[in-house]
Protein backbone atom coordinates (compact mmCIF):
# COMPACT_ATOMS: atom_id res chain seq x y z
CA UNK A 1 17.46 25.91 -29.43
CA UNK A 2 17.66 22.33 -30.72
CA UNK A 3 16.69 21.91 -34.49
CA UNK A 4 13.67 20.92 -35.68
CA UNK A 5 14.97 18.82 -38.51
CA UNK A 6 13.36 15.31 -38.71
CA UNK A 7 12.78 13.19 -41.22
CA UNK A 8 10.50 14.68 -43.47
CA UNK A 9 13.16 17.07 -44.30
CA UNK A 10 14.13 15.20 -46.94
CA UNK A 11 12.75 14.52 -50.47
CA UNK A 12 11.95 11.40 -51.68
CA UNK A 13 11.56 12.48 -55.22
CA UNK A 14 14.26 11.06 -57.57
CA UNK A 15 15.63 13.32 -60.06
CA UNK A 16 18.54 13.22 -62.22
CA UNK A 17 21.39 15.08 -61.07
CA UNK A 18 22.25 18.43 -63.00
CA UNK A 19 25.66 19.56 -63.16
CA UNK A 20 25.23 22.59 -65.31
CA UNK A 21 22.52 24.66 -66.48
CA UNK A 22 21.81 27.24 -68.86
CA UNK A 23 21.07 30.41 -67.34
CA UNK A 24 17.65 31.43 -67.33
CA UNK A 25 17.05 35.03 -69.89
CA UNK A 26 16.16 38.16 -68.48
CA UNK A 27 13.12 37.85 -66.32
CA UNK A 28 9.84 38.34 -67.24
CA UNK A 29 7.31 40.39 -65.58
CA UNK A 30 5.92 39.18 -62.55
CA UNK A 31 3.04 36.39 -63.04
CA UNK A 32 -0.09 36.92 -61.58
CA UNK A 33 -0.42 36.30 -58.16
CA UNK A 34 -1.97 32.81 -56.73
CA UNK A 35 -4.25 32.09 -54.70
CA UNK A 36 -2.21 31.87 -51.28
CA UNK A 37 0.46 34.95 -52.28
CA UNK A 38 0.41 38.05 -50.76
CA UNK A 39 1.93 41.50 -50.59
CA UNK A 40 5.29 42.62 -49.18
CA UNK A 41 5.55 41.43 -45.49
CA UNK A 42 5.06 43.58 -43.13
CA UNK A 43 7.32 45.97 -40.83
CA UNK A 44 7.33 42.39 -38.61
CA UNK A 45 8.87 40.16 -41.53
CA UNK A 46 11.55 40.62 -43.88
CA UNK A 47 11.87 43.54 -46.55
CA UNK A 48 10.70 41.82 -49.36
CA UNK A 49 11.46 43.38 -53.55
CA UNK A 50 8.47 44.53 -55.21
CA UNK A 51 8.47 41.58 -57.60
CA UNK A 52 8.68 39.04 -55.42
CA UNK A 53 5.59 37.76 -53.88
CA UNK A 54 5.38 35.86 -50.20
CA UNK A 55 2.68 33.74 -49.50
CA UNK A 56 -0.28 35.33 -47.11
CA UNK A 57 0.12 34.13 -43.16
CA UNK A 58 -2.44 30.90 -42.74
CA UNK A 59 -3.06 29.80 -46.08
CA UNK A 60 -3.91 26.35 -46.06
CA UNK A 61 -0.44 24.31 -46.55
CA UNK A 62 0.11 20.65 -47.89
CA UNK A 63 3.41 19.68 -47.93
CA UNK A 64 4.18 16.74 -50.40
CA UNK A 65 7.95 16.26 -50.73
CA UNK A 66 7.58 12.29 -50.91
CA UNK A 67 5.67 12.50 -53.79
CA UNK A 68 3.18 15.32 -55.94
CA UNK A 69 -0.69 14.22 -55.57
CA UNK A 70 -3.94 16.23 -56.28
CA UNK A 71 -4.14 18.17 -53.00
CA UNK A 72 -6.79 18.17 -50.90
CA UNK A 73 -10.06 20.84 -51.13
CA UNK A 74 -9.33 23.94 -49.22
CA UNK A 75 -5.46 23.90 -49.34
CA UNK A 76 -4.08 27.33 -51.23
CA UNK A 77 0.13 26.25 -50.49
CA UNK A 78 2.23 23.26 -51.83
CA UNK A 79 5.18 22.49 -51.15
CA UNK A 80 7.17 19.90 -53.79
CA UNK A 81 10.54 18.57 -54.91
CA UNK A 82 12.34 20.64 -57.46
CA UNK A 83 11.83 17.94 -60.04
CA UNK A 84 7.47 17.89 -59.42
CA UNK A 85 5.62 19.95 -61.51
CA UNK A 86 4.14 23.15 -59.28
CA UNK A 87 -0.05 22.30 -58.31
CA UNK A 88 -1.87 24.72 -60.65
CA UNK A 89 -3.69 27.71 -59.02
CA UNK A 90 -1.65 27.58 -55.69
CA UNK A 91 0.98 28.57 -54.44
CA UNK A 92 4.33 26.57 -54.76
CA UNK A 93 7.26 25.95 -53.25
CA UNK A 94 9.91 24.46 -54.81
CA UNK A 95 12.24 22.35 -52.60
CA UNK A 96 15.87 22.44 -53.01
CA UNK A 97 18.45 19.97 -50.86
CA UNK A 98 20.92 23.33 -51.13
CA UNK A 99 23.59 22.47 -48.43
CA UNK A 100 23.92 18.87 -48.59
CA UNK A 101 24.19 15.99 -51.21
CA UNK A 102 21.46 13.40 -52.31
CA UNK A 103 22.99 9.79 -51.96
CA UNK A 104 21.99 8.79 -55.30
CA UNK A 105 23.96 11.94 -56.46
CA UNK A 106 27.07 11.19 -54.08
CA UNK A 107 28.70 9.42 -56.55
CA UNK A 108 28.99 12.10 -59.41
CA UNK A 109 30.22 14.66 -56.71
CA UNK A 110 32.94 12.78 -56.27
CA UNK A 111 33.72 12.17 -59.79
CA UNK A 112 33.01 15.93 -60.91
CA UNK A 113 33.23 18.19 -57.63
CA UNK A 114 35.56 16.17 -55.47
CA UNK A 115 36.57 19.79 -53.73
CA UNK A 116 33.19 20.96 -53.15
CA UNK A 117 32.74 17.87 -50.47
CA UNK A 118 33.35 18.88 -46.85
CA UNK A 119 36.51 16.93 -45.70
CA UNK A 120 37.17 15.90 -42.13
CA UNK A 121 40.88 15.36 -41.27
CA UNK A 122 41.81 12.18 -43.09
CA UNK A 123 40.60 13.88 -46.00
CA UNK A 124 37.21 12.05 -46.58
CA UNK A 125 33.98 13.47 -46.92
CA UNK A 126 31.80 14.43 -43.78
CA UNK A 127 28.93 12.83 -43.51
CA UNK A 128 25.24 13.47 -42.40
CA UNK A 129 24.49 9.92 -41.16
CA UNK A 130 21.21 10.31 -40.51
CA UNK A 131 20.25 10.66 -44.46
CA UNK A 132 23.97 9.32 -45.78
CA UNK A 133 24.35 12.47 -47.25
CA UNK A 134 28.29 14.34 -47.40
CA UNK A 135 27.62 17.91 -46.92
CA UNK A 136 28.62 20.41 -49.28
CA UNK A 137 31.83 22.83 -48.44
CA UNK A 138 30.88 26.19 -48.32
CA UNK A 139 33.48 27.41 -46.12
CA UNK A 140 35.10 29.84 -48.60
CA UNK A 141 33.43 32.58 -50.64
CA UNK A 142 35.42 30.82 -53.93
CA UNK A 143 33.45 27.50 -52.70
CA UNK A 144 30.30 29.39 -51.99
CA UNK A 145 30.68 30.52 -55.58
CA UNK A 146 31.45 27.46 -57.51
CA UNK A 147 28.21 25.73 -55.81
CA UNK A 148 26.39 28.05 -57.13
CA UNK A 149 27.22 27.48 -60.71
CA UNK A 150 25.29 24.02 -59.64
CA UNK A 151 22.61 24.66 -57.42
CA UNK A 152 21.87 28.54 -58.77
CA UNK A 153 20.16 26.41 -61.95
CA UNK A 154 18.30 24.54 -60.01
CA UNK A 155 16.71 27.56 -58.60
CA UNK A 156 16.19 28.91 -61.82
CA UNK A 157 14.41 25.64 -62.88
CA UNK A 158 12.43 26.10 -60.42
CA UNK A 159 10.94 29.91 -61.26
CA UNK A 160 10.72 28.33 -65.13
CA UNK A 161 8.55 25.37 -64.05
CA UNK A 162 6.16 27.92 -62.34
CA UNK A 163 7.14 27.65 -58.69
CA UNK A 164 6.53 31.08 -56.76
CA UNK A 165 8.94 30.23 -53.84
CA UNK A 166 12.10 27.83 -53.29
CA UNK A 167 13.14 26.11 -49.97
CA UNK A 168 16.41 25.34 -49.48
CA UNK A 169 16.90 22.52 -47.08
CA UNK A 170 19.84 21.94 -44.44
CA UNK A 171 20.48 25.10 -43.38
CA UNK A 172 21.52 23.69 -40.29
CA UNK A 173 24.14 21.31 -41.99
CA UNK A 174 26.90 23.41 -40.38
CA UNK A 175 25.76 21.79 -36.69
CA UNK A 176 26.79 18.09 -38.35
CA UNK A 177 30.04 19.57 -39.70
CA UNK A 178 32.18 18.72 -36.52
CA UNK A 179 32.63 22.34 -36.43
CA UNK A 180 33.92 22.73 -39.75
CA UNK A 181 31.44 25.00 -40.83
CA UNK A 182 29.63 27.56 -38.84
CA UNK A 183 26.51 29.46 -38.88
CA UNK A 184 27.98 32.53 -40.44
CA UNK A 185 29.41 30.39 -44.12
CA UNK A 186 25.28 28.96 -44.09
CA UNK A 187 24.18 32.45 -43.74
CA UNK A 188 26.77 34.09 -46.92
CA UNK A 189 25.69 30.84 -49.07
CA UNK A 190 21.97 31.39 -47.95
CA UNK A 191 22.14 35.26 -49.20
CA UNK A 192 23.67 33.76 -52.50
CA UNK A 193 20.66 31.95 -53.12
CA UNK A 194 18.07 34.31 -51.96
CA UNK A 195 19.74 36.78 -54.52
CA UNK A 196 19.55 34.58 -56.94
CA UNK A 197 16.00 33.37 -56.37
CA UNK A 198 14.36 37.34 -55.78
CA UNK A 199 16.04 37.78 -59.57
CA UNK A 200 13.92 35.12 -60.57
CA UNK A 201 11.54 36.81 -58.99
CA UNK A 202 11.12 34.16 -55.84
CA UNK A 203 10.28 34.13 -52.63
CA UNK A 204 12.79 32.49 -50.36
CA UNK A 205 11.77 30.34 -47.03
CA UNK A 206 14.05 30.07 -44.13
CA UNK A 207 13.91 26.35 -43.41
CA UNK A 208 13.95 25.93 -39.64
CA UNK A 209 17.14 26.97 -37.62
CA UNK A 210 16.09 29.45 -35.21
CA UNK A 211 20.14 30.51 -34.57
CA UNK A 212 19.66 32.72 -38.11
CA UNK A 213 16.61 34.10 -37.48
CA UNK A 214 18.39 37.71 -36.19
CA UNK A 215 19.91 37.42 -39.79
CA UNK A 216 16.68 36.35 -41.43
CA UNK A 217 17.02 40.52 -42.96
CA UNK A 218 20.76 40.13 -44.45
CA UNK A 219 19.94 36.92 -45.56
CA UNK A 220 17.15 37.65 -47.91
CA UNK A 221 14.40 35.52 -45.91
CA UNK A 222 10.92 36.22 -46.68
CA UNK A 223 8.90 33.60 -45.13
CA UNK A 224 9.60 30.28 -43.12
CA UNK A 225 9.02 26.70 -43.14
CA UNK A 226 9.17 24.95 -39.87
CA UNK A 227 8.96 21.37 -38.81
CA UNK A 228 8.51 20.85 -35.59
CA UNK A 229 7.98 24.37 -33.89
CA UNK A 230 5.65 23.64 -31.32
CA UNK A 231 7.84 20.50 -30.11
CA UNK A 232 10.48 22.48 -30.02
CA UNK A 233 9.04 25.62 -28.69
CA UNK A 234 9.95 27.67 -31.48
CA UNK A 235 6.85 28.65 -33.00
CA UNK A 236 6.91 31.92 -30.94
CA UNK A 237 9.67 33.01 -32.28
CA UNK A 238 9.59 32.44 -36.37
CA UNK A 239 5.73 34.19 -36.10
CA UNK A 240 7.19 37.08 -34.89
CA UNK A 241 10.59 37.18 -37.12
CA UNK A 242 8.10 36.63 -40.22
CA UNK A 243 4.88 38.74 -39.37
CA UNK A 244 2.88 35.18 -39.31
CA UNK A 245 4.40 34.36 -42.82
CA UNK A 246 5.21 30.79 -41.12
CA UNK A 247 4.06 27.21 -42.40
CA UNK A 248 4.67 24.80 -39.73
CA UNK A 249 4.53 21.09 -40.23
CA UNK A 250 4.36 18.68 -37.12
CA UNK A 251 4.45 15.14 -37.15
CA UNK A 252 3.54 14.18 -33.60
CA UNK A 253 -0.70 14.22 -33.08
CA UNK A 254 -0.32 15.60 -29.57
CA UNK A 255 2.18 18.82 -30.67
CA UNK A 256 -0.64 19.43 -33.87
CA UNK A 257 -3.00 19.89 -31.16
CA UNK A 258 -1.05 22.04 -28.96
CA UNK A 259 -0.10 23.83 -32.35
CA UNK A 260 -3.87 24.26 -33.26
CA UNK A 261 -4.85 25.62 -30.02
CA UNK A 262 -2.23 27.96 -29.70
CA UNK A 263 -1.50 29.52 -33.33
CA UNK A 264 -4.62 27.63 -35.52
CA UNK A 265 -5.81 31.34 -36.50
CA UNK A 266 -2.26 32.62 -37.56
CA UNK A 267 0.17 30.09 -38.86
CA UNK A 268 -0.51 27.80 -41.37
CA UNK A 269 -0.33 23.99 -39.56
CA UNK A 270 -0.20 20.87 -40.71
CA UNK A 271 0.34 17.25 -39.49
CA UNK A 272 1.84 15.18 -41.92
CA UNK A 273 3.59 11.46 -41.54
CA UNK A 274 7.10 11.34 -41.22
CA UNK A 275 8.44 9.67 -44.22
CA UNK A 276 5.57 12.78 -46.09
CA UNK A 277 4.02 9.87 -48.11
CA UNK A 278 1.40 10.86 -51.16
CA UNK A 279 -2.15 10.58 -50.71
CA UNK A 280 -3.47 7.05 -51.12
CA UNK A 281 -0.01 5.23 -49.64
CA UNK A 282 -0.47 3.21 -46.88
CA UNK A 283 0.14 5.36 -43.56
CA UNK A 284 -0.46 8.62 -45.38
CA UNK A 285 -1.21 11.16 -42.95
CA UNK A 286 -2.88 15.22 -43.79
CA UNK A 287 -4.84 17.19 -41.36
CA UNK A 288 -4.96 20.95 -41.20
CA UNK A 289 -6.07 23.56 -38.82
């Protein structure tokens, strides 16, 4: 299947890069549930820990990764950039770039992490030249390890700022790697995360990247974010992994409609600009279904 990544799939939030973290304490008891979370998926999604706490299928989703605004009347889900604040009384999601770097943070990767860059040949980093991004190397379980001393804290940030869920972005970096990386090092860094996130108690989305969906169980997946499913053709197939669990964001009017007619009373859809401007910036674009 080709990916659905485009280029909302990245945040436009700038945040200052964090090396190291403190470890987040024990964890509390689980908060109260939002409006927009649910119970343990289904026998159709993945086997989700009691303390964790998915969001319900069609809950009305605005995804804001270019910038947090006051969302719109009706809308129970948010997704945001790990460095927004979550939107009180929903349901968050807290967006992580977890396999690649930012470019504003390329710099200090090379200074600090120099080996965690994926090298090509002549020894330079790889590079996702669509977003001028090097992708991280987590070809080795010691890599795999040492990047999550880094991005691990992020993930706890995000259950201490009050997110209920975390995205991690680029899990289809490997298919940029000039096969340097394959599907099965994203999968063992994925579980790392989605360990790390369910002790926070966390959901975890699988971001696109239909390939992993028969390990969506190993992994630790317990809903999905999708852009692009019905372009693709894919929306079939994540509804069923993830018992309807699925927010899908298209960017095209004509696939929102085909999206709306086909799966507007199970899936959460929205249509959203490309670059995911805030409300109130010129060529803003939110509708739901």
């Amino acid at each position: 299947m080709p990916s659905s990544r485009s280029l909302a799939s990245r945040s436009l939030a700038v945040g200052a890069f964090v090396l190291v973290m403190a470890l987040s304490t024990a964890c509390s008891a689980a908060r109260a549930p939002h409006p927009g979370s649910g119970t343990p998926a289904p026998s159709g999604g993945a086997t989700v820990p009691a303390a964790v706490r998915p969001p319900t299928a069609n809950a009305a989703f605005d995804y804001q990764l270019g910038g947090a605004y006051p969302p719109p009347a009706g809308v129970r889900a948010v997704s945001r950039d790990r460095t927004a604040e979550p939107a009180p009384g929903l349901y968050n999601i807290c967006y992580v770039n977890a396999f690649q770097a930012q470019p504003d943070a390329t710099g200090l990767w090379k200074d600090r992490h120099p080996e965690l860059l994926l090298r090509d040949g002549d020894g330079e980093p790889v590079i996702d030249t669509d977003w001028d991004e090097p992708l991280l190397d987590i070809s080795t379980g010691a890599k795999r390890r040492a990047l999550m001393d880094i991005v691990g804290p992020w993930i706890d940030g995000c259950a201490q700022a009050g997110f209920d869920a975390v995205e991690p972005d680029n899990l289809d970096s490997y298919e940029r790697s000039g096969g340097r990386l394959t599907a099965g090092h994203a999968a063992a860094f994925a579980q790392l995360m989605a360990r790390r996130a369910h002790q926070q108690h966390l959901a975890v989305a699988q971001k696109n990247t239909t390939d992993l969906l028969p390990q969506r169980r190993r992994i630790g997946f317990d809903f999905a974010v999708v852009e692009e499913c019905a372009r693709y053709h894919e929306c079939t197939e994540f509804a069923e992994a993830y018992a309807d669990r699925v927010f899908v964001i298209e960017y095209e009017p004509k696939d929102f409609t085909a999206a709306c007619r086909a799966w507007g009373k199970t899936l959460s859809l929205s249509l959203r600009d490309r670059d995911v401007r805030p409300a109130g910036a010129e060529g803003h674009v939110a509708k739901r279904c």
